[in-house]
Protein backbone atom coordinates (compact mmCIF):
# COMPACT_ATOMS: atom_id res chain seq x y z
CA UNK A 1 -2.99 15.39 2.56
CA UNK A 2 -6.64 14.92 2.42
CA UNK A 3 -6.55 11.79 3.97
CA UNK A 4 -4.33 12.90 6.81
CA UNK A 5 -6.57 16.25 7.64
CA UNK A 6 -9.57 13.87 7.59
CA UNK A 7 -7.78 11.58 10.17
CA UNK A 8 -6.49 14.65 11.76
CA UNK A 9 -10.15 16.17 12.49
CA UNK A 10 -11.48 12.22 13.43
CA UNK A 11 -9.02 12.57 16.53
CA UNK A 12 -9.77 15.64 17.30
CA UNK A 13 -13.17 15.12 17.41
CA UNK A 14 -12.00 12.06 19.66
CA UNK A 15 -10.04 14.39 21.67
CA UNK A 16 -12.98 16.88 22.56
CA UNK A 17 -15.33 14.72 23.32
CA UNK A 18 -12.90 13.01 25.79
CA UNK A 19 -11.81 16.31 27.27
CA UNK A 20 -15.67 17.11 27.94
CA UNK A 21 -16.17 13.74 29.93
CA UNK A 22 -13.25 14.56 32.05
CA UNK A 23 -14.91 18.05 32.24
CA UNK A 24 -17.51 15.91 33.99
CA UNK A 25 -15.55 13.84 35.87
CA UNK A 26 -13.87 17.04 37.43
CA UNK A 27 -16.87 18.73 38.08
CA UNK A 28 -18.08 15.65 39.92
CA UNK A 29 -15.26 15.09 41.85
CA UNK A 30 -15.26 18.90 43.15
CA UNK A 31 -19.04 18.57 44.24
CA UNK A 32 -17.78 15.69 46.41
CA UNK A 33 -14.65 17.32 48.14
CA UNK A 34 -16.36 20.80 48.64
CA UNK A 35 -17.80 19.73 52.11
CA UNK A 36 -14.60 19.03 53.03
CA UNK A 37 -12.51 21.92 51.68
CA UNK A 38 -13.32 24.46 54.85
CA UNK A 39 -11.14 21.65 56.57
CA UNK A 40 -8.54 21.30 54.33
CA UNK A 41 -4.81 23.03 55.64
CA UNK A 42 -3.31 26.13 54.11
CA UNK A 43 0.21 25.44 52.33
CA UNK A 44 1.35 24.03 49.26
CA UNK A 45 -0.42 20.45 48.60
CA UNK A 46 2.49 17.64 48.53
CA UNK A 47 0.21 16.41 45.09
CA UNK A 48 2.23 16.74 41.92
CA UNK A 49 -1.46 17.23 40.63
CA UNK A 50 -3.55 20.50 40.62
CA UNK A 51 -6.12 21.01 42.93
CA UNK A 52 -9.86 19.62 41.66
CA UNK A 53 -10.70 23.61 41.89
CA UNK A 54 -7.53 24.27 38.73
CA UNK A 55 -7.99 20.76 37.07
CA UNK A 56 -10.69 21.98 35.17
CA UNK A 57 -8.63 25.45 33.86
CA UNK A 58 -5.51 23.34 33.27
CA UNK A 59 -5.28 22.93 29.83
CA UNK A 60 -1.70 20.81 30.27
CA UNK A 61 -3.30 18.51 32.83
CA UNK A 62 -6.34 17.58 30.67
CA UNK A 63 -4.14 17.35 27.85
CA UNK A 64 -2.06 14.72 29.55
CA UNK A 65 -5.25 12.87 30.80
CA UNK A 66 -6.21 12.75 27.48
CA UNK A 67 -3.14 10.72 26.38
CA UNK A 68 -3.35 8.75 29.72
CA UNK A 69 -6.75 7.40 28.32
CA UNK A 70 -5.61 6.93 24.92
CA UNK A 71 -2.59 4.67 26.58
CA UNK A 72 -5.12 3.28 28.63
CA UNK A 73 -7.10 1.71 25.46
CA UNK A 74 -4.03 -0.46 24.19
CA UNK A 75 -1.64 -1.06 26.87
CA UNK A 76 2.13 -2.65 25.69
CA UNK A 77 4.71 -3.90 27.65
CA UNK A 78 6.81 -1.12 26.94
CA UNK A 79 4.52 1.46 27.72
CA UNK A 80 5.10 3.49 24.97
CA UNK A 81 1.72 4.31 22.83
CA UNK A 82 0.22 1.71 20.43
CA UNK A 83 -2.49 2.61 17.88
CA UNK A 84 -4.97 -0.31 16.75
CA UNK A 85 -6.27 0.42 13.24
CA UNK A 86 -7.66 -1.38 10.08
CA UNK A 87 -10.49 -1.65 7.73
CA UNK A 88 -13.42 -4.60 8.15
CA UNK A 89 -14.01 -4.63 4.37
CA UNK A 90 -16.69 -7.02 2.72
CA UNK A 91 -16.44 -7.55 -1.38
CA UNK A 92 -18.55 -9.40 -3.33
CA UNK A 93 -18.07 -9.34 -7.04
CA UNK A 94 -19.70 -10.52 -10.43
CA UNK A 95 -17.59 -12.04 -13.18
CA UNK A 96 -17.58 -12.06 -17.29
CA UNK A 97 -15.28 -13.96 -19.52
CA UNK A 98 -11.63 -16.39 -18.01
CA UNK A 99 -10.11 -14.57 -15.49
CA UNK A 100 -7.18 -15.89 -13.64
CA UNK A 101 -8.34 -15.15 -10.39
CA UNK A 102 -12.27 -15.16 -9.20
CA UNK A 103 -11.90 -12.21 -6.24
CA UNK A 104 -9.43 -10.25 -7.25
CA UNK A 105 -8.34 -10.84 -11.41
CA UNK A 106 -5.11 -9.31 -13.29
CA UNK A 107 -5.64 -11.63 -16.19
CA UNK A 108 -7.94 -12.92 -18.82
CA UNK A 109 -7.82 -15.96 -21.02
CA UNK A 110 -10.24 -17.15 -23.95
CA UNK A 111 -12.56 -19.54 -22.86
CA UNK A 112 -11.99 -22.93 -22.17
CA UNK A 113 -14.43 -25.49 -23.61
CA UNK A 114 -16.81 -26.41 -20.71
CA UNK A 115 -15.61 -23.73 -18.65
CA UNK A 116 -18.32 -21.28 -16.89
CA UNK A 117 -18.23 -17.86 -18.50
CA UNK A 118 -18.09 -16.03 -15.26
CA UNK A 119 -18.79 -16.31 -11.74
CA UNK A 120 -20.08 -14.47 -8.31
CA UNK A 121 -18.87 -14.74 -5.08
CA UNK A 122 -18.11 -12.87 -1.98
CA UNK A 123 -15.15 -12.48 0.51
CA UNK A 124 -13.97 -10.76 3.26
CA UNK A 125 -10.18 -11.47 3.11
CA UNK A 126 -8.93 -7.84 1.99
CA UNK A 127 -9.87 -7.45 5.72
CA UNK A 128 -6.76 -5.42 7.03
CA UNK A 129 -5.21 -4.83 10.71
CA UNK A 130 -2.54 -2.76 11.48
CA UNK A 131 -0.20 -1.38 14.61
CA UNK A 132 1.62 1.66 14.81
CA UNK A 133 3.98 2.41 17.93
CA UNK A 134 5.56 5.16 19.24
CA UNK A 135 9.19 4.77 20.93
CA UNK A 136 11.71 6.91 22.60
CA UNK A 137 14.07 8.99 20.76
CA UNK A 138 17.06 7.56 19.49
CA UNK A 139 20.16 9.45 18.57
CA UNK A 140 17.96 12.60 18.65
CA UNK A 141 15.40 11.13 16.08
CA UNK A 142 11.84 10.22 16.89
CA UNK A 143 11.54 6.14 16.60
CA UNK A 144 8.43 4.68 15.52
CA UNK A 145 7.10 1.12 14.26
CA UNK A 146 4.23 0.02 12.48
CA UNK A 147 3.05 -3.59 10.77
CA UNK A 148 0.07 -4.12 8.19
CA UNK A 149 -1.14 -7.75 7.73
CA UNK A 150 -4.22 -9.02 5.78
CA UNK A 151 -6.03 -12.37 5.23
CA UNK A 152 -5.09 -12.61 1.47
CA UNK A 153 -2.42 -14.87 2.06
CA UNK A 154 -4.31 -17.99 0.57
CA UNK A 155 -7.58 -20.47 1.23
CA UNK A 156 -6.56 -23.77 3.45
CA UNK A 157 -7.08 -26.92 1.59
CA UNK A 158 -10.47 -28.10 4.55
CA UNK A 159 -13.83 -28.07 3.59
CA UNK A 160 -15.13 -24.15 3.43
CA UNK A 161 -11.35 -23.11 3.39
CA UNK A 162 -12.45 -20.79 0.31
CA UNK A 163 -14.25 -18.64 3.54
CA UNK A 164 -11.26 -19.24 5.61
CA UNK A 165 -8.00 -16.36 4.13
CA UNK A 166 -5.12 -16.81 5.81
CA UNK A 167 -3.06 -14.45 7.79
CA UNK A 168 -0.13 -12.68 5.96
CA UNK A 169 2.03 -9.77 6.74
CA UNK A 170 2.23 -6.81 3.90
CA UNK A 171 4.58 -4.05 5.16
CA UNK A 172 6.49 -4.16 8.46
CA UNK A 173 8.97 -1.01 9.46
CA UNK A 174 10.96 0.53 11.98
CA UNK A 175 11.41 4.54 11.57
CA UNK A 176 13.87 6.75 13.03
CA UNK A 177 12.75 10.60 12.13
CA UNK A 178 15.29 13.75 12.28
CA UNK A 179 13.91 17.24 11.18
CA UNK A 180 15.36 16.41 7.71
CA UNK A 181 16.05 13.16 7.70
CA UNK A 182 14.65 9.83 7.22
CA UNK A 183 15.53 6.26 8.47
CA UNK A 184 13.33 3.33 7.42
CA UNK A 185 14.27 0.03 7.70
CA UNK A 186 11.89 -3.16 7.27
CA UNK A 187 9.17 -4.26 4.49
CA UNK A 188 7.12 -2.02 2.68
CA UNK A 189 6.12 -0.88 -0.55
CA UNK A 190 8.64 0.28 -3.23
CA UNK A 191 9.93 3.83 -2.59
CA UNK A 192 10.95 4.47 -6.03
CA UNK A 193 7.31 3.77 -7.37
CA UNK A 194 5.34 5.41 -4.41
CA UNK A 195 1.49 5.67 -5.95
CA UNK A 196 -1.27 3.39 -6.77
CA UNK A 197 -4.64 4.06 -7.72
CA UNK A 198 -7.79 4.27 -5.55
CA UNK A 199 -9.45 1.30 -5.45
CA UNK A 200 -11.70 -0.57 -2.32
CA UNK A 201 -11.98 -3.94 -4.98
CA UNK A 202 -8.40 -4.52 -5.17
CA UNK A 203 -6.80 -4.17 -1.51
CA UNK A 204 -4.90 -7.90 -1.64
CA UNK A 205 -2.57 -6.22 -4.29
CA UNK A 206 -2.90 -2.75 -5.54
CA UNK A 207 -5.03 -1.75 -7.89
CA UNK A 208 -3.63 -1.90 -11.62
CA UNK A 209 -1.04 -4.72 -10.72
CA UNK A 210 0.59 -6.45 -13.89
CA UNK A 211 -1.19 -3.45 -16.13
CA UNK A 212 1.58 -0.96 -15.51
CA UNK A 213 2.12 -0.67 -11.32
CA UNK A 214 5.06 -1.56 -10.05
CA UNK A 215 4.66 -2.77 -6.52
CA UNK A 216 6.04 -5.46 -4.60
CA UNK A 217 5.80 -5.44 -0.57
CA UNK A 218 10.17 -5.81 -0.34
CA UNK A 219 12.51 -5.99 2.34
CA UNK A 220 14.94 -2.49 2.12
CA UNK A 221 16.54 -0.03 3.88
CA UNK A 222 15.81 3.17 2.52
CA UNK A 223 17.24 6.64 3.31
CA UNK A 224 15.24 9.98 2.60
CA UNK A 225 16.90 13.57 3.08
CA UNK A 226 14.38 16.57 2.49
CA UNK A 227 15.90 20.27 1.38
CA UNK A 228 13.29 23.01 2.45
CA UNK A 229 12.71 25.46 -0.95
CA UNK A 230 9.83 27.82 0.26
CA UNK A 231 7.32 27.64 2.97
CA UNK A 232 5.24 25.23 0.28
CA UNK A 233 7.72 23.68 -1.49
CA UNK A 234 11.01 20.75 -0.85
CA UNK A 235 13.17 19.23 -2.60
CA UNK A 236 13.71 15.11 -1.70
CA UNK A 237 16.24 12.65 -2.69
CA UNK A 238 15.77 8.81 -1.26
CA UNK A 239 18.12 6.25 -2.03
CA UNK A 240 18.22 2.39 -0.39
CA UNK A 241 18.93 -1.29 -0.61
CA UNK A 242 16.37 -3.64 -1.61
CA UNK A 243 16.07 -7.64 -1.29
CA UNK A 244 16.26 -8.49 -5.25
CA UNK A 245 13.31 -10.40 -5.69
CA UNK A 246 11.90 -12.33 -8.80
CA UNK A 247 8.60 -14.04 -9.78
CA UNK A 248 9.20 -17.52 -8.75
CA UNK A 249 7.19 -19.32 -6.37
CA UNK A 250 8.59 -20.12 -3.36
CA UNK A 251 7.63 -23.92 -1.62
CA UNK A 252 5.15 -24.51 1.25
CA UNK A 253 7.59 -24.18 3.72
CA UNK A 254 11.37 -23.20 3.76
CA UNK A 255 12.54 -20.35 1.79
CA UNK A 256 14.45 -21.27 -1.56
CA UNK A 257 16.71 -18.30 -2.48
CA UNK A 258 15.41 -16.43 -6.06
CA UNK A 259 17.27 -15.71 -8.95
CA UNK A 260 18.04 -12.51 -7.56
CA UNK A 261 18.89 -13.34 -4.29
CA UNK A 262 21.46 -15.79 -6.00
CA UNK A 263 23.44 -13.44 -6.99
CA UNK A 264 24.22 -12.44 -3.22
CA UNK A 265 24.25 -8.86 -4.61
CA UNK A 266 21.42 -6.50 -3.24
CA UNK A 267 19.16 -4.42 -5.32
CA UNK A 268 20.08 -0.54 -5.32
CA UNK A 269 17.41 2.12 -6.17
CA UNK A 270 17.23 5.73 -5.42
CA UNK A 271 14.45 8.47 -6.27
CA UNK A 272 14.56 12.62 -6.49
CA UNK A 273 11.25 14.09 -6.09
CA UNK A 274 9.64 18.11 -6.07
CA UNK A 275 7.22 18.34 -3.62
CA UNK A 276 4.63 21.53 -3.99
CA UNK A 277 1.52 19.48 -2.90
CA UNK A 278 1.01 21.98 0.21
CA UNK A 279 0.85 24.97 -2.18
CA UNK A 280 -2.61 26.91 -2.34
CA UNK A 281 -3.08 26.86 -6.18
CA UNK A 282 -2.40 23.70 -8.20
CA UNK A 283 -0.27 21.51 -5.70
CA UNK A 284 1.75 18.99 -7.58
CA UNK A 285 4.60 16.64 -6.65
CA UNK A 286 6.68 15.28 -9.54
CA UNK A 287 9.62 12.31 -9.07
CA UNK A 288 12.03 10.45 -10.85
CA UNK A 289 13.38 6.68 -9.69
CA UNK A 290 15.60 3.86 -10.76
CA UNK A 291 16.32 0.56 -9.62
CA UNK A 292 19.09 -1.87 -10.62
CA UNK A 293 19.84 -5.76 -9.50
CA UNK A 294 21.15 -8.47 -10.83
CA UNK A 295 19.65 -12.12 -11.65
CA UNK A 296 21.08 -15.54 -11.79
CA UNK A 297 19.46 -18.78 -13.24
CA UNK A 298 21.31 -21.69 -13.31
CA UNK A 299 24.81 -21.93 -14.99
CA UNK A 300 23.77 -19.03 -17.15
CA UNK A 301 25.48 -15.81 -17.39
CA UNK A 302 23.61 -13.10 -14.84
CA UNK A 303 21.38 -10.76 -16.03
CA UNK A 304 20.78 -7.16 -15.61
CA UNK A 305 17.82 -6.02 -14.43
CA UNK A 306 17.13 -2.21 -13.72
CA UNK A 307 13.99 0.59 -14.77
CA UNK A 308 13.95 4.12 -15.02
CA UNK A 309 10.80 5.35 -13.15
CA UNK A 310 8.56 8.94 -13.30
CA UNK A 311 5.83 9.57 -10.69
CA UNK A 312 3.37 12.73 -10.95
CA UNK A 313 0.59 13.99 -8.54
CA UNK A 314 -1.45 17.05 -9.47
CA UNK A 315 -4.29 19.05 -8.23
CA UNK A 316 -6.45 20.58 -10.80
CA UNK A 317 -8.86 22.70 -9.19
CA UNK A 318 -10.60 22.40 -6.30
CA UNK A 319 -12.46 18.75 -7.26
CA UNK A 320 -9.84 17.67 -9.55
CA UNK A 321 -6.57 15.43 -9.29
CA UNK A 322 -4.70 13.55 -11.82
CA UNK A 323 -2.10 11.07 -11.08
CA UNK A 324 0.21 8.38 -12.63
CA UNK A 325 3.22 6.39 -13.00
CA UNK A 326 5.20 5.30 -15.87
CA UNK A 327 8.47 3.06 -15.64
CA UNK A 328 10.72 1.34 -18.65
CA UNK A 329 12.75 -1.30 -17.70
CA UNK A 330 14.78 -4.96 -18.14
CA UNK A 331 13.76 -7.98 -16.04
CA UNK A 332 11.35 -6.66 -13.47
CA UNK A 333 9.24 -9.39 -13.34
CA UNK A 334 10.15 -9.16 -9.29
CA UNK A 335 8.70 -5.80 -8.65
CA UNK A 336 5.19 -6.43 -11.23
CA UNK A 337 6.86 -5.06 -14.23
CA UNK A 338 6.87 -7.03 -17.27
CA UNK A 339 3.13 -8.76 -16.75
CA UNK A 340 5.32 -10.34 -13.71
CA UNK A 341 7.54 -11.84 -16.12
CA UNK A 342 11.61 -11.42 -16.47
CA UNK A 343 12.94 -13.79 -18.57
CA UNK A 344 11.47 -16.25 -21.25
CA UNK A 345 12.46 -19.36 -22.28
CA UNK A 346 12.39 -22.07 -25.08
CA UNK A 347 9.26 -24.69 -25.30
CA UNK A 348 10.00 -26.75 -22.35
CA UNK A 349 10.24 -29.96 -24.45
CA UNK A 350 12.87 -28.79 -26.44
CA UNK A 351 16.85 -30.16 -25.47
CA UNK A 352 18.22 -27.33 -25.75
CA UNK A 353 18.09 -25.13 -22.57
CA UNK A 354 18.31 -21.52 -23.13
CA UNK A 355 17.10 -18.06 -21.45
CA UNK A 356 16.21 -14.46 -22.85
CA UNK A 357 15.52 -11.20 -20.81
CA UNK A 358 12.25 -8.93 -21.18
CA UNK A 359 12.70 -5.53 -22.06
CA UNK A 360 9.08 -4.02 -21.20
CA UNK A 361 7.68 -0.80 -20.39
CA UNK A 362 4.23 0.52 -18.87
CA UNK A 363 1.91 2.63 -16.25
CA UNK A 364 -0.84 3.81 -15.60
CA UNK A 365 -3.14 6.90 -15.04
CA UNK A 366 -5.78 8.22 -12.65
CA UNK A 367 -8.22 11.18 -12.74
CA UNK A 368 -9.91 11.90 -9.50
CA UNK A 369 -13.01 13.66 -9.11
CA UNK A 370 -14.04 14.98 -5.56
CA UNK A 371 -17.45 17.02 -5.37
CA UNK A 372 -17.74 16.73 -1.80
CA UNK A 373 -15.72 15.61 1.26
CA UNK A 374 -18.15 12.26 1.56
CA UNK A 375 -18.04 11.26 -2.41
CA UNK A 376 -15.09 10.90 -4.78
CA UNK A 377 -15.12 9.35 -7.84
CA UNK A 378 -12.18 7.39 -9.86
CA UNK A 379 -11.34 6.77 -13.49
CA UNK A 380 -8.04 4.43 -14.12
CA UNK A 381 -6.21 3.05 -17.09
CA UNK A 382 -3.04 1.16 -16.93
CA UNK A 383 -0.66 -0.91 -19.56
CA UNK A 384 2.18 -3.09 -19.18
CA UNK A 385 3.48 -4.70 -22.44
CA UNK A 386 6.64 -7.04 -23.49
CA UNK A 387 8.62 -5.99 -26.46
CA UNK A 388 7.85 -8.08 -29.14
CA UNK A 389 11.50 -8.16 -30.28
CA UNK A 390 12.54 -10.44 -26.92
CA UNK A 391 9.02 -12.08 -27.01
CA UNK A 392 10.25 -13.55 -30.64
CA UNK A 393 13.86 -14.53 -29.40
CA UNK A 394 12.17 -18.33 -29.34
CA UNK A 395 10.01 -19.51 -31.34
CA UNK A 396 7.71 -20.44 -28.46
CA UNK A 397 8.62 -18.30 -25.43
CA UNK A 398 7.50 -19.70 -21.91
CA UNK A 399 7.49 -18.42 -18.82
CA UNK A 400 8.31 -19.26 -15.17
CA UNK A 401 4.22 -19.81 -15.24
CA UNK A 402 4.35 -22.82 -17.30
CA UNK A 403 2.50 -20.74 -20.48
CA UNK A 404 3.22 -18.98 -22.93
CA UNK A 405 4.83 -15.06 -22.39
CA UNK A 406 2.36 -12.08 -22.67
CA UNK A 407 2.77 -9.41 -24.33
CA UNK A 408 0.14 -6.67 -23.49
CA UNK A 409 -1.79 -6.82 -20.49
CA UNK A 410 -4.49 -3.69 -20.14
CA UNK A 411 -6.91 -2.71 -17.35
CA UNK A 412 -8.78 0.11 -16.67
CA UNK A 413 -11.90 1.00 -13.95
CA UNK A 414 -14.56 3.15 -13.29
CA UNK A 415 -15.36 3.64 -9.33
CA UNK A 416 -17.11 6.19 -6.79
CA UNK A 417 -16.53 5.95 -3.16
CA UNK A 418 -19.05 7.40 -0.36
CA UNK A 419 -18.11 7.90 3.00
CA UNK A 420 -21.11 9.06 4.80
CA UNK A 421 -19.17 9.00 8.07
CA UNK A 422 -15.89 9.07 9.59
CA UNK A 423 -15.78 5.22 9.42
CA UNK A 424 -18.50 3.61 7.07
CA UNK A 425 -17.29 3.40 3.51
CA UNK A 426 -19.63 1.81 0.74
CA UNK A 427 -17.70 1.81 -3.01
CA UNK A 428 -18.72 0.34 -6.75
CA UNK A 429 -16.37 -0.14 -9.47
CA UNK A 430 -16.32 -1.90 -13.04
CA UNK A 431 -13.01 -3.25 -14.29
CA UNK A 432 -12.28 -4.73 -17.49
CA UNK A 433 -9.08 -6.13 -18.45
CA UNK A 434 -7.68 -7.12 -22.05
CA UNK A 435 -4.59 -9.69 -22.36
CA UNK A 436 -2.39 -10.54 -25.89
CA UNK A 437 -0.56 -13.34 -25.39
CA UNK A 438 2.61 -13.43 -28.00
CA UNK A 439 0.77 -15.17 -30.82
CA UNK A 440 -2.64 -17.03 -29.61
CA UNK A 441 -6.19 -15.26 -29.50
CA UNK A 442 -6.14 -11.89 -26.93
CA UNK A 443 -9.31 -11.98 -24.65
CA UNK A 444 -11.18 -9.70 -22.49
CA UNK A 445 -13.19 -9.93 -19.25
CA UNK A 446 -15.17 -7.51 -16.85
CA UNK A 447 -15.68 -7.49 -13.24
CA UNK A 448 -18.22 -5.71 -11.29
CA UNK A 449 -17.47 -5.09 -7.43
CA UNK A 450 -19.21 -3.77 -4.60
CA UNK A 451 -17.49 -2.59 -1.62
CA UNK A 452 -18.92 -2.42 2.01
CA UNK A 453 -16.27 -1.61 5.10
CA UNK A 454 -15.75 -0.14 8.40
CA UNK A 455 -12.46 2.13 9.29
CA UNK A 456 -11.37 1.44 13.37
């Protein structure tokens, strides 16, 4: 709500000043015609327009110039109103200890003999873009689109291709609104497991991924119905269809269907929710998800894969906010549960092929800390872990990774965000994250990340 109110007075502010160079524009206009007004003939004008001497005092028809020069800065084929936004974001980072990733680590690993302790670097590929359309109404509901895309989507194998991220789509949708009633169809996040923490380090995948947030950026059709309570309060129920996906890698090119798309069975979820957060004293919202699919590997029997999910959001005060997510769950390697792991299976080497499902459980929890409208400061701590029981089914579980299962993956940050304008951003956070494989040595490693960006 913050967020949106900040946005809210940014156009606004847009709006004014636009309305005061039209102002102008009238005002010059009228000083040209007013020489010419003595000979101008009495009767009703044939202009659908007001006269230059009303323009000014017609609230409706600077209103619509308004939106006529709003059109007028992205024009589409279909005339209907396109919004350009994004985030020009610049990251450069210092590394301690095996991480799995240099820019953007979930993982650490105990050092390898002749291995650097660490690194620093620099990249701009949590650069985002993003559309959002207006469209007519359809069936009496307001349509809308909108598409998200980033650079994260890999480094080209050419000299300086490490500089070079390449294009890839996050979350694409198609909405239709009624007063109640929700229709979204396309690829977003997962509406059963709607928060993540703050974080300007970790924009390629949200923050806390494989430490307790499930996200996944899925195909699904998802249906939301909202029962008014009070004048602050509703009630919200969302249920939908999801594209089953699992952890495996898919090849350069083609599309190989997953374990769960095997099955040719899609992936049902559904989520109730209390919604108070536009209360004056101590807004909260509090939900409750699940999710269910099936997976199939090979001539194995399929296997059941499903969580039970609880969201809260709660203002404490005026400069406080706490907020979390915790899910339990079977196979969820597909939607980051599990340390992205669903199943485990023998050593490779041995002849006799077997497989085992992951029962895991995890989440994570952020306080918030808001002193003034420019500065906010975060404090996160997430957990996902493997149950040891199903981690022990082989003597040497493996997974789809080609190592050994994990069993407890931990991560928590420290950050503070300053905003000194409507656009300019600057943020600093420390991470460190601590990983226990099944039965080898756990390790630990820390990140330190400054932020620089620019909203448009």
């Amino acid at each position: 709500m913050s967020r949106e109110l900040q946005e809210t007075r940014a156009d606004l502010s847009d709006s004014r000043r636009e309305i005061q160079e039209l102002r102008k524009s009238v005002e010059e206009l009228r000083a040209r015609l007013e020489p010419n007004r003595q000979s101008e003939t009495a009767g009703p004008s044939a202009s659908a327009e007001p006269s230059t001497a009303t323009a000014d005092q017609d609230v409706s028809f600077l209103a619509a110039k308004v939106r006529e020069l709003h059109q007028d800065k992205v024009e589409s084929a279909s005339k209907y109103p396109v919004k350009i936004s994004g985030l020009v974001l610049f990251n450069s980072y210092l590394n301690h200890g095996t991480l799995d990733a240099e820019d953007l680590p979930s993982l650490a690993f105990p050092r390898f003999p002749g291995y650097p302790n660490g690194s620093l670097g620099a990249t701009m590929s949590q650069t985002l873009l993003a559309l959002e359309v207006g469209g007519p109404r359809v069936f009496g509901a307001r349509s809308s689109a909108d598409v998200a895309m980033d650079f994260g989507g890999g480094s080209p194998e050419t000299p300086y291709g490490i500089t070079s991220g390449l294009f890839r789509l996050r979350a694409a949708n198609v909405h239709l609104d009624w007063g109640k009633t929700s229709l979204n169809v396309g690829q977003d996040a997962l509406f059963f497991s709607p928060l993540s923490p703050t974080s300007y380090a970790t924009l390629k995948q949200p923050a806390l991924s494989w430490a307790g947030n499930l996200w996944v950026w899925t195909p699904q059709i998802e249906v939301e119905h909202r029962f008014a309570l009070r004048s602050n309060s509703a009630f919200f129920v969302q249920g939908g269809f999801l594209d089953p996906l699992t952890e495996e890698v898919p090849p350069f090119q083609g599309r190989m269907a997953t374990a769960g798309e095997a099955t040719r069975v899609p992936a049902v979820a559904g989520r109730i929710a209390f919604d108070r957060s536009s209360a004056e004293h101590y807004p909260f919202t509090i939900g409750f998800g699940g999710y269910r699919a099936q997976q199939k590997y090979g001539t194995f029997p399929d296997i059941d894969s499903w969580t039970v999910n609880a969201d809260l959001t709660a203002s404490l005060g005026r400069y406080l906010e706490f907020s979390g997510e915790w899910y339990r769950g079977q196979a969820v390697g597909g939607i980051g549960g599990g340390i992205w792991t669903s199943v485990v299976y023998p050593n490779p080497s041995g002849l006799q092929p077997a497989i085992h499902p992951l029962h895991s459980t995890g989440g994570w929890m952020q306080w918030k800390v808001k002193p003034t409208t420019r500065l906010e400061m975060n404090a996160a701590l997430g957990q996902d872990e493997n149950y040891g029981k199903d981690l022990r089914f082989f003597p040497v579980p493996f997974s789809g990774y080609g190592f050994p299962a994990l069993q407890k993956n931990k991560t928590g940050f420290v950050n503070a965000v300053y905003k000194p304008g409507e656009f300019l951003l600057f943020a600093l956070e420390y991470r460190r994250i601590f990983t226990a494989p099944v039965e080898s040595k756990s390790a630990s490693g820390d990140q330190v990340n400054l932020a620089a960006g620019v909203r448009f």
